[in-house]
C-alpha atoms as a PDB file:
ATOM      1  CA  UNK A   1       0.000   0.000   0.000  1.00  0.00           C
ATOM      2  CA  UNK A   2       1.314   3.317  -0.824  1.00  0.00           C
ATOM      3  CA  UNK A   3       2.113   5.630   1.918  1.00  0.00           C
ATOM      4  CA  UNK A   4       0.747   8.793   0.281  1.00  0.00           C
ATOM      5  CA  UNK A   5      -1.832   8.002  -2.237  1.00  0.00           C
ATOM      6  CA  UNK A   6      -3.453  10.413  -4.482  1.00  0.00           C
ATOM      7  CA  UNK A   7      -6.308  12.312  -4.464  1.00  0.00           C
ATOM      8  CA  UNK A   8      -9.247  10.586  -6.826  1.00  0.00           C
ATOM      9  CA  UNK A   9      -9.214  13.661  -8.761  1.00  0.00           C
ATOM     10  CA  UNK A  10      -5.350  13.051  -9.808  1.00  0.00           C
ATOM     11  CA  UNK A  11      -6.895   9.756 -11.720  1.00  0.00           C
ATOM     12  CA  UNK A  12      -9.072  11.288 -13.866  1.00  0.00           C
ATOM     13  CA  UNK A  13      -8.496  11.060 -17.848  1.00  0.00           C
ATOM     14  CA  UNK A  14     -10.425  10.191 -21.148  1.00  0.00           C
ATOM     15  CA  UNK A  15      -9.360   8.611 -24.220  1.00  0.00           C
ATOM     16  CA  UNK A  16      -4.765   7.868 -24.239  1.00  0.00           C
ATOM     17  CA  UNK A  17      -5.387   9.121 -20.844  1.00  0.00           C
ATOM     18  CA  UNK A  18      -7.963   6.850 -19.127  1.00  0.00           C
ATOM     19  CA  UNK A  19      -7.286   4.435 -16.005  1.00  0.00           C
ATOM     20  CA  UNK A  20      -7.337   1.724 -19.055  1.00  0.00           C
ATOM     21  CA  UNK A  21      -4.184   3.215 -20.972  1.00  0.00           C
ATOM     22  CA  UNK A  22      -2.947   2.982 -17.513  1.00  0.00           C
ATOM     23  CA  UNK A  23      -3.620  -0.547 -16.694  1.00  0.00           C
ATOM     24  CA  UNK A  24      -1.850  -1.638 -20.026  1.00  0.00           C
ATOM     25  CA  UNK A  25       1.325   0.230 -19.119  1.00  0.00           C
ATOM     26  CA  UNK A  26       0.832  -1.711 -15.680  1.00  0.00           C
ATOM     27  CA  UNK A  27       0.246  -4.867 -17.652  1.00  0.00           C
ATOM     28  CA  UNK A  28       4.150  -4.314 -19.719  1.00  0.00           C
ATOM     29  CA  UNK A  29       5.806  -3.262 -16.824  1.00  0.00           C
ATOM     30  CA  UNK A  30       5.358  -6.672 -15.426  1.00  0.00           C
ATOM     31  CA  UNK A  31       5.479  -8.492 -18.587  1.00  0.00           C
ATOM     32  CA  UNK A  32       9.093  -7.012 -18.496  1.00  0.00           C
ATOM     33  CA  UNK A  33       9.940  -7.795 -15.407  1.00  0.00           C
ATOM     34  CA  UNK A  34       9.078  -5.406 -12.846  1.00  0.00           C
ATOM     35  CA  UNK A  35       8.178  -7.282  -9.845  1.00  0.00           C
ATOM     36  CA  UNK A  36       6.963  -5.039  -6.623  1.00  0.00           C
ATOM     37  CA  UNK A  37       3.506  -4.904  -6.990  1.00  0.00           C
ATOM     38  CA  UNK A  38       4.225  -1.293  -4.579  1.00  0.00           C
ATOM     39  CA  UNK A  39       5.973  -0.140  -7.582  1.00  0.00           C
ATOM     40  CA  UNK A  40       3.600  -1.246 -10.209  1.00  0.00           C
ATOM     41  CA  UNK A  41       0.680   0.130  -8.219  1.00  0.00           C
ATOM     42  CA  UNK A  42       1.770   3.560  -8.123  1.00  0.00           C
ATOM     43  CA  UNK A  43       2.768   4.195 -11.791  1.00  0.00           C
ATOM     44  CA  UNK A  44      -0.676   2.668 -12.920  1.00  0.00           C
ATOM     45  CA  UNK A  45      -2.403   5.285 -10.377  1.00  0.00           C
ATOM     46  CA  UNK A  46       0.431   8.029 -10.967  1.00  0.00           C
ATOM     47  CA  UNK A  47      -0.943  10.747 -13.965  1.00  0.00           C
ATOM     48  CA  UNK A  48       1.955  10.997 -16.232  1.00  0.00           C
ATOM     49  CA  UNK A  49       0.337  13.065 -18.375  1.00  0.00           C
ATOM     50  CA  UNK A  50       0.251  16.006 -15.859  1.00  0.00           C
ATOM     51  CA  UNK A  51       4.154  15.981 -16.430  1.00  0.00           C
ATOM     52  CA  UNK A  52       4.296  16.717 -20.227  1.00  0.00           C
ATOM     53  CA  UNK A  53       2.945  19.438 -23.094  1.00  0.00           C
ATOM     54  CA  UNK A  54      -0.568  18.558 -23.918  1.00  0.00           C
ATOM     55  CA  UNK A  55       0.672  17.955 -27.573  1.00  0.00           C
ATOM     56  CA  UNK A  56       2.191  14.796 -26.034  1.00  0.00           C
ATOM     57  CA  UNK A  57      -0.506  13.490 -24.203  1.00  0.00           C
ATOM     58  CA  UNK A  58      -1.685  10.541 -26.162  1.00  0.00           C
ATOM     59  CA  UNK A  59       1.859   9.366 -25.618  1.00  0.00           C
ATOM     60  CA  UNK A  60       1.457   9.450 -21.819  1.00  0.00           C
ATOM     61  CA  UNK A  61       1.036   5.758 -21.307  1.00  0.00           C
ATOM     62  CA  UNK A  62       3.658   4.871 -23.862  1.00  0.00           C
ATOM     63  CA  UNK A  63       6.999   3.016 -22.012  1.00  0.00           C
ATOM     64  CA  UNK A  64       9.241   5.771 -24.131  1.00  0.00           C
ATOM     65  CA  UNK A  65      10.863   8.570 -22.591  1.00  0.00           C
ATOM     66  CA  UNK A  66       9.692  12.314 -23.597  1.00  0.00           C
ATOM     67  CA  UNK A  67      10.657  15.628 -24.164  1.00  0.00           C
ATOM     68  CA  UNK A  68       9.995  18.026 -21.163  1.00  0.00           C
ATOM     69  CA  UNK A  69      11.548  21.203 -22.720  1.00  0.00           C
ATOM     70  CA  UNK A  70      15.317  22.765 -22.187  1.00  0.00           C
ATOM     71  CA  UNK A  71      17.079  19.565 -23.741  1.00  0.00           C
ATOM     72  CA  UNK A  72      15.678  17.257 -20.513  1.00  0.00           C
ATOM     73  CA  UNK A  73      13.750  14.345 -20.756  1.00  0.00           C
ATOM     74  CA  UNK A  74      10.659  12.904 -18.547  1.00  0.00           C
ATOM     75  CA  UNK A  75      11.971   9.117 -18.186  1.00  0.00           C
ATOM     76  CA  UNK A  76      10.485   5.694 -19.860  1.00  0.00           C
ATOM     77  CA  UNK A  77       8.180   4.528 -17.219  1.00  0.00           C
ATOM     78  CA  UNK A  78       9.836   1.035 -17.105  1.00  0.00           C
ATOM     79  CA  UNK A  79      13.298   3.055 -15.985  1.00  0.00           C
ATOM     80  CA  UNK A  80      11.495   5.069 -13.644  1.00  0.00           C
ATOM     81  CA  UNK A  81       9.976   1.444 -11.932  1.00  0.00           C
ATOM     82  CA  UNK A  82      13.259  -0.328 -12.283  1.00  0.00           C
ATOM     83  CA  UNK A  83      14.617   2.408 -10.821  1.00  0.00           C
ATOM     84  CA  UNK A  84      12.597   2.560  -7.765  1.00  0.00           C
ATOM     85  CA  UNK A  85      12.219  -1.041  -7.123  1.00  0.00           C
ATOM     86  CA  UNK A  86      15.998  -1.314  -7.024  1.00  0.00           C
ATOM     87  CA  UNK A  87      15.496   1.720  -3.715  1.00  0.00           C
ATOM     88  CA  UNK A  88      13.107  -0.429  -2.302  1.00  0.00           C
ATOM     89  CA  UNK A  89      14.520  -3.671  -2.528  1.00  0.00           C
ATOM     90  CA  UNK A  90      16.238  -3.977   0.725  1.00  0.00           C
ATOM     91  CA  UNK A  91      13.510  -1.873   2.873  1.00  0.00           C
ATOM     92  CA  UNK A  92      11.648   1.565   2.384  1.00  0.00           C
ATOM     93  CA  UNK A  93      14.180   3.869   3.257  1.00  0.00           C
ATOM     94  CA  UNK A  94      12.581   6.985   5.385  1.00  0.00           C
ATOM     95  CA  UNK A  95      14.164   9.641   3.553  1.00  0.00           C
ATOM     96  CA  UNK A  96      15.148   9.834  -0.099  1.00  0.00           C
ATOM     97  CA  UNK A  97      16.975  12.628  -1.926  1.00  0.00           C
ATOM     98  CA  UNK A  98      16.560  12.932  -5.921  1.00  0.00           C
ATOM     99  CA  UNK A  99      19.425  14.985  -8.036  1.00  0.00           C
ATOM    100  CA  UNK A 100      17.310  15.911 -10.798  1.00  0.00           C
ATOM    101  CA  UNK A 101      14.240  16.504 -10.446  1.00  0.00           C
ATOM    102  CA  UNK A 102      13.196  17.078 -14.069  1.00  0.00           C
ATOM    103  CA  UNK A 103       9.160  16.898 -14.746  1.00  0.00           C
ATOM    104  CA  UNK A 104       8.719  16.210 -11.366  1.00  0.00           C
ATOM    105  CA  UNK A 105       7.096  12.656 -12.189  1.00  0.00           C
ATOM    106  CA  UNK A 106      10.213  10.167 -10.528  1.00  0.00           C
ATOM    107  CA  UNK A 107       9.810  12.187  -7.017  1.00  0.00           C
ATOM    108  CA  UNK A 108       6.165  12.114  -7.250  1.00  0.00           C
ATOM    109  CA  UNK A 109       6.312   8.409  -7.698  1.00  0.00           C
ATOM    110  CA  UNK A 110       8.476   8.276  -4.988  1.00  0.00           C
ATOM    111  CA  UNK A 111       6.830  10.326  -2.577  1.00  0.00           C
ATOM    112  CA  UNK A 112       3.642   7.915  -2.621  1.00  0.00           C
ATOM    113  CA  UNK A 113       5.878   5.333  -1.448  1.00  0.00           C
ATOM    114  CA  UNK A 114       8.241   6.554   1.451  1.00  0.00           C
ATOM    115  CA  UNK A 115       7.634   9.392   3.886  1.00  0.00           C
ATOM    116  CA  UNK A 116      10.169  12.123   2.899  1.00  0.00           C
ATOM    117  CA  UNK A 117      11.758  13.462  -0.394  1.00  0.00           C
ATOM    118  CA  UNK A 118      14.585  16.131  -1.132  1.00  0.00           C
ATOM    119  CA  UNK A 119      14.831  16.628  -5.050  1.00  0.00           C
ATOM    120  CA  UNK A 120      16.909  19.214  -6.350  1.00  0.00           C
ATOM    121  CA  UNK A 121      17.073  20.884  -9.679  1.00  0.00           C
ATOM    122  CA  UNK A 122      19.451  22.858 -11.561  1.00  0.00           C
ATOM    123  CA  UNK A 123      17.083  24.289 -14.594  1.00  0.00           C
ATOM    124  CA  UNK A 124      14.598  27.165 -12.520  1.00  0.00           C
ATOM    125  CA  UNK A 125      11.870  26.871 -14.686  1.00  0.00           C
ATOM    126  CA  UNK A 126      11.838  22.932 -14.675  1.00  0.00           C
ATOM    127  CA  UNK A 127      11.526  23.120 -11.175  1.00  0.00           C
ATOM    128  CA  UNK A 128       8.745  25.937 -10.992  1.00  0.00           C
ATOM    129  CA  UNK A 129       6.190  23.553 -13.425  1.00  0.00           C
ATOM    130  CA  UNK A 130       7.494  20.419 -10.997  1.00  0.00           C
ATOM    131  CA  UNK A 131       6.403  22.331  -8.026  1.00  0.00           C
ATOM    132  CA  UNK A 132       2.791  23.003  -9.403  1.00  0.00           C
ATOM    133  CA  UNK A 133       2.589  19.655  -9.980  1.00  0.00           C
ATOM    134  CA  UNK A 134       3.348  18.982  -6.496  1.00  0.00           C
ATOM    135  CA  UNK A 135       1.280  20.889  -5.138  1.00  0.00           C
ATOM    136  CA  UNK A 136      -1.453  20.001  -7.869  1.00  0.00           C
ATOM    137  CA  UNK A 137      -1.460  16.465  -6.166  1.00  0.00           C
ATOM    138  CA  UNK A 138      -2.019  17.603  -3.039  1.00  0.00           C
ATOM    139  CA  UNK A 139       1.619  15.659  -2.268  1.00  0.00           C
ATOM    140  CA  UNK A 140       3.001  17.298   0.991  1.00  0.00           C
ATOM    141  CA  UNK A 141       6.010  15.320   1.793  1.00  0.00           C
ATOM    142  CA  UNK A 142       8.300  16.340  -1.222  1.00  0.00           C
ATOM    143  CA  UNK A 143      10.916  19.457  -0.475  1.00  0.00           C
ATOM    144  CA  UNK A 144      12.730  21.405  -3.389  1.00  0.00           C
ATOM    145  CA  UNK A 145      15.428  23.101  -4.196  1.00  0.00           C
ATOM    146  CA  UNK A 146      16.497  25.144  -6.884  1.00  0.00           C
ATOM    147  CA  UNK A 147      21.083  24.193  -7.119  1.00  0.00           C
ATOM    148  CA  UNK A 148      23.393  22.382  -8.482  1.00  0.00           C
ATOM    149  CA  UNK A 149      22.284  18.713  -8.231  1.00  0.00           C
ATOM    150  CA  UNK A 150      26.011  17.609  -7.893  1.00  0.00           C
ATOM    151  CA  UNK A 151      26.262  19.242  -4.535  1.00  0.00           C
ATOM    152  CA  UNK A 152      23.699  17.694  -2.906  1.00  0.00           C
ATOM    153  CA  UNK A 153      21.535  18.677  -0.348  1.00  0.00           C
ATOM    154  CA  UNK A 154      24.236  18.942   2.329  1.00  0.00           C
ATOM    155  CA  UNK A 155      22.156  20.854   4.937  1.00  0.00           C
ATOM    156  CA  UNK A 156      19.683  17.494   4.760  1.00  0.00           C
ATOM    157  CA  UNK A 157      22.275  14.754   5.066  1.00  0.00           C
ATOM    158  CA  UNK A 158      22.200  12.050   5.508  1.00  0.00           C
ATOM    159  CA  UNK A 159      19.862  10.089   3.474  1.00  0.00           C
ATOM    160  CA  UNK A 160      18.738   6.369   3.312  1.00  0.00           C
ATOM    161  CA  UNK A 161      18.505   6.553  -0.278  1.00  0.00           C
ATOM    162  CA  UNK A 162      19.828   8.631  -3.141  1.00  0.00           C
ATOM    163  CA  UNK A 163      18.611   8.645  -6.676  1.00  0.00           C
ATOM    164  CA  UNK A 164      20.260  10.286 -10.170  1.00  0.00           C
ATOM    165  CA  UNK A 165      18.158  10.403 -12.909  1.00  0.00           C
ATOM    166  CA  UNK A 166      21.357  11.893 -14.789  1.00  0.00           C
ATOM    167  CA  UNK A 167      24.459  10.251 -15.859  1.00  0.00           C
ATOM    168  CA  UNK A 168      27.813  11.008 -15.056  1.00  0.00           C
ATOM    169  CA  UNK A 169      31.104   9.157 -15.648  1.00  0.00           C
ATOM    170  CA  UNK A 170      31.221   8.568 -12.059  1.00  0.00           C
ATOM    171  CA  UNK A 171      28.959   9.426  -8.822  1.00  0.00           C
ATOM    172  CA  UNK A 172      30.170  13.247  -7.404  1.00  0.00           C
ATOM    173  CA  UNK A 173      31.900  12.482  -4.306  1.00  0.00           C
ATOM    174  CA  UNK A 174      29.452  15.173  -2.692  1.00  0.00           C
ATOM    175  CA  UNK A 175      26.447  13.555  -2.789  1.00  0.00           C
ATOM    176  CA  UNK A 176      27.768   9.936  -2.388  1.00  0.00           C
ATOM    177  CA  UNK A 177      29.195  11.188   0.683  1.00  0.00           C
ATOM    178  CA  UNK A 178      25.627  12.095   1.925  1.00  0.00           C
ATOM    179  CA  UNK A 179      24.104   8.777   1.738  1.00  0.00           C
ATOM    180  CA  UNK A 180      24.006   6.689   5.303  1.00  0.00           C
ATOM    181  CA  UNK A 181      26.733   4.464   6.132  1.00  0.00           C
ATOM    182  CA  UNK A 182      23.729   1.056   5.199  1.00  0.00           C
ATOM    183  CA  UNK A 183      21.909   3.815   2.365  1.00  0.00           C
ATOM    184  CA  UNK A 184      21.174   2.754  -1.228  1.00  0.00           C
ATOM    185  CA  UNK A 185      22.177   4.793  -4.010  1.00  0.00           C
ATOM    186  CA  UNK A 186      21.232   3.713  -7.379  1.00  0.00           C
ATOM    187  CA  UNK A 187      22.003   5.983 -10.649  1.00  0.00           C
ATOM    188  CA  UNK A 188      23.238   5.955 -14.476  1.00  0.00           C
ATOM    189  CA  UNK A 189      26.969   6.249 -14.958  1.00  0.00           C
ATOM    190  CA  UNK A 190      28.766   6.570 -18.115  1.00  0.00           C
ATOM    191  CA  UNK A 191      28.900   8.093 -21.232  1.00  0.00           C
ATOM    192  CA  UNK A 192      26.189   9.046 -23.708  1.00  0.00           C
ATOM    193  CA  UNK A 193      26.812   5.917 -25.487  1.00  0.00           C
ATOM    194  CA  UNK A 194      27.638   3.765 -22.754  1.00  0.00           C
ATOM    195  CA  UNK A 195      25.516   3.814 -19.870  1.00  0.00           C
ATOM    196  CA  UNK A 196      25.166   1.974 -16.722  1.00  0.00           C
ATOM    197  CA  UNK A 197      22.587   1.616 -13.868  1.00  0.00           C
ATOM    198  CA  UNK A 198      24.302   0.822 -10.790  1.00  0.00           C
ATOM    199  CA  UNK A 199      23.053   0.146  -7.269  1.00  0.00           C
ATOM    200  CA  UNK A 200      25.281   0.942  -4.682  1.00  0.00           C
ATOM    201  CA  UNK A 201      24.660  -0.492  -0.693  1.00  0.00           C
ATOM    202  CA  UNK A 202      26.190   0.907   1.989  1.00  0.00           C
ATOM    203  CA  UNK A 203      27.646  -1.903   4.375  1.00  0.00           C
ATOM    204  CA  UNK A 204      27.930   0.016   7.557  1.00  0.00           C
ATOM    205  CA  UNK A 205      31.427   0.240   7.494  1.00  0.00           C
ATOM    206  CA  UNK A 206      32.477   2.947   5.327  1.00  0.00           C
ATOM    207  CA  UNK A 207      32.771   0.418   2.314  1.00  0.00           C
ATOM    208  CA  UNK A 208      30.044   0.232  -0.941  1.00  0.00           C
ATOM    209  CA  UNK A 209      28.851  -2.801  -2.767  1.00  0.00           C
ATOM    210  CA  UNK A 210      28.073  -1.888  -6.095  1.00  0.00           C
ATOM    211  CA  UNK A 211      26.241  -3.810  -8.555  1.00  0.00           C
ATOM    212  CA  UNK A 212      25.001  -3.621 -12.562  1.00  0.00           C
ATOM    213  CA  UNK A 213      21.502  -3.760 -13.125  1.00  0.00           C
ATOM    214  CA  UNK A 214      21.420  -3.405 -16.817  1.00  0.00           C
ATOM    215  CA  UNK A 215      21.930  -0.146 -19.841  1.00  0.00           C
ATOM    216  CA  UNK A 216      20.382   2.714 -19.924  1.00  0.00           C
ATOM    217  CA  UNK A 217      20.382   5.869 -21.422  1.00  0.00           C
ATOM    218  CA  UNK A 218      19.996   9.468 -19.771  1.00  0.00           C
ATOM    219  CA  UNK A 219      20.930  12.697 -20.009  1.00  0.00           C
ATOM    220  CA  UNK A 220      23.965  13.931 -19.033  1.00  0.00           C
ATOM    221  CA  UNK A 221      24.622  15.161 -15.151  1.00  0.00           C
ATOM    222  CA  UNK A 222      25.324  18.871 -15.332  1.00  0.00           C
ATOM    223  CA  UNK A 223      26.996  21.166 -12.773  1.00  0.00           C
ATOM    224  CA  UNK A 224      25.955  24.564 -12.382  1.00  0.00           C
ATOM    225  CA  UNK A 225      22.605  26.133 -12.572  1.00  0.00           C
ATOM    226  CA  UNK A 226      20.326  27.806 -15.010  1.00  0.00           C
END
């Protein structure tokens, strides 16, 4: 059971949008092998057509990724479950931070399924439509913050569980040394053409086990902000 559902009026849609364009992207994320029923659960009741241009909505339900505007990308939904299954895997960690908070869509599926998210956002005016959205659904447990993702959110540390939904040819040594001493870190690394999703576990003792959880392909982690 989710932790903070949404509101019946986030569910509502007609046509590419209805609960039944839903339920067949719920149907292909298991058919390709996403296996919490948590995670499954939320994107079917998650609208991800609140997080792209209107033009796109009859693509909502597709399992591609999207354009979002200013080169950034709203991710395939089967990513975006992988993704969070692979946080969830060992326990629901209490409080997540997100570097890149894009549409707004990863940390909304997130928040519905542990109590506390920190996403942060280097591209203003991404974060100003993400925060809408937020507060759209009615989703109260999700803080912001307009910075460079690759610092972190030092002032918050630490956190069970850190997220990238950029890649860079390695994890910034700022945020990775903000996750817990037993957190779980899992993000794309590599180049454009040669990209990784890693998990990384925290054993307690100031050492990571890192595994490969299959390619991917993301956008590229950027310092600075704009």
């Amino acid at each position: 059971m989710n932790v903070h559902p949404l509101p019946p009026s986030a569910l509502k849609g007609e046509g590419m949008t209805s609960q039944r364009a839903r339920d067949r992207l719920a149907t292909k994320l298991k058919e390709e092998g996403i296996r919490d029923q948590r995670v499954i659960d939320v994107l079917r009741n998650t609208p991800r057509h609140h997080f792209i241009d209107q033009a796109l909505h009859s693509r909502a339900y597709e399992n591609t990724a999207l354009p979002i505007g200013h080169g950034q990308t709203i991710s395939q939904p089967w990513v975006v479950a992988r993704m969070t299954e692979a946080l969830l895997e060992y326990g629901v960690p209490q409080k997540v931070l997100e570097i890149g908070t894009g549409s707004g869509y990863q940390a909304v599926v997130l928040a519905q399924l542990v109590p506390q998210v920190f996403t942060v956002e280097r591209i203003e005016e991404l974060l100003r439509q993400a925060r809408r959205r937020f507060r759209q659904l009615g989703l109260s447990n999700i803080r912001s913050r307009h910075d460079d993702g690759k610092l972190g959110w030092p002032d918050e540390a630490p956190f069970d569980a850190i997220i990238l939904t950029a890649a860079g040819d390695a994890i910034p040594h700022a945020v990775l040394d903000q996750l817990s001493p037993t957190g779980v870190l899992v993000a794309p690394v590599g180049s454009p053409s040669n990209q990784m999703l890693i998990r990384m576990r925290g054993d307690g003792q100031g050492d990571f086990i890192q595994e490969e959880l299959g390619a991917v392909s993301f956008v590229p982690l950027l310092g600075g902000i704009g």
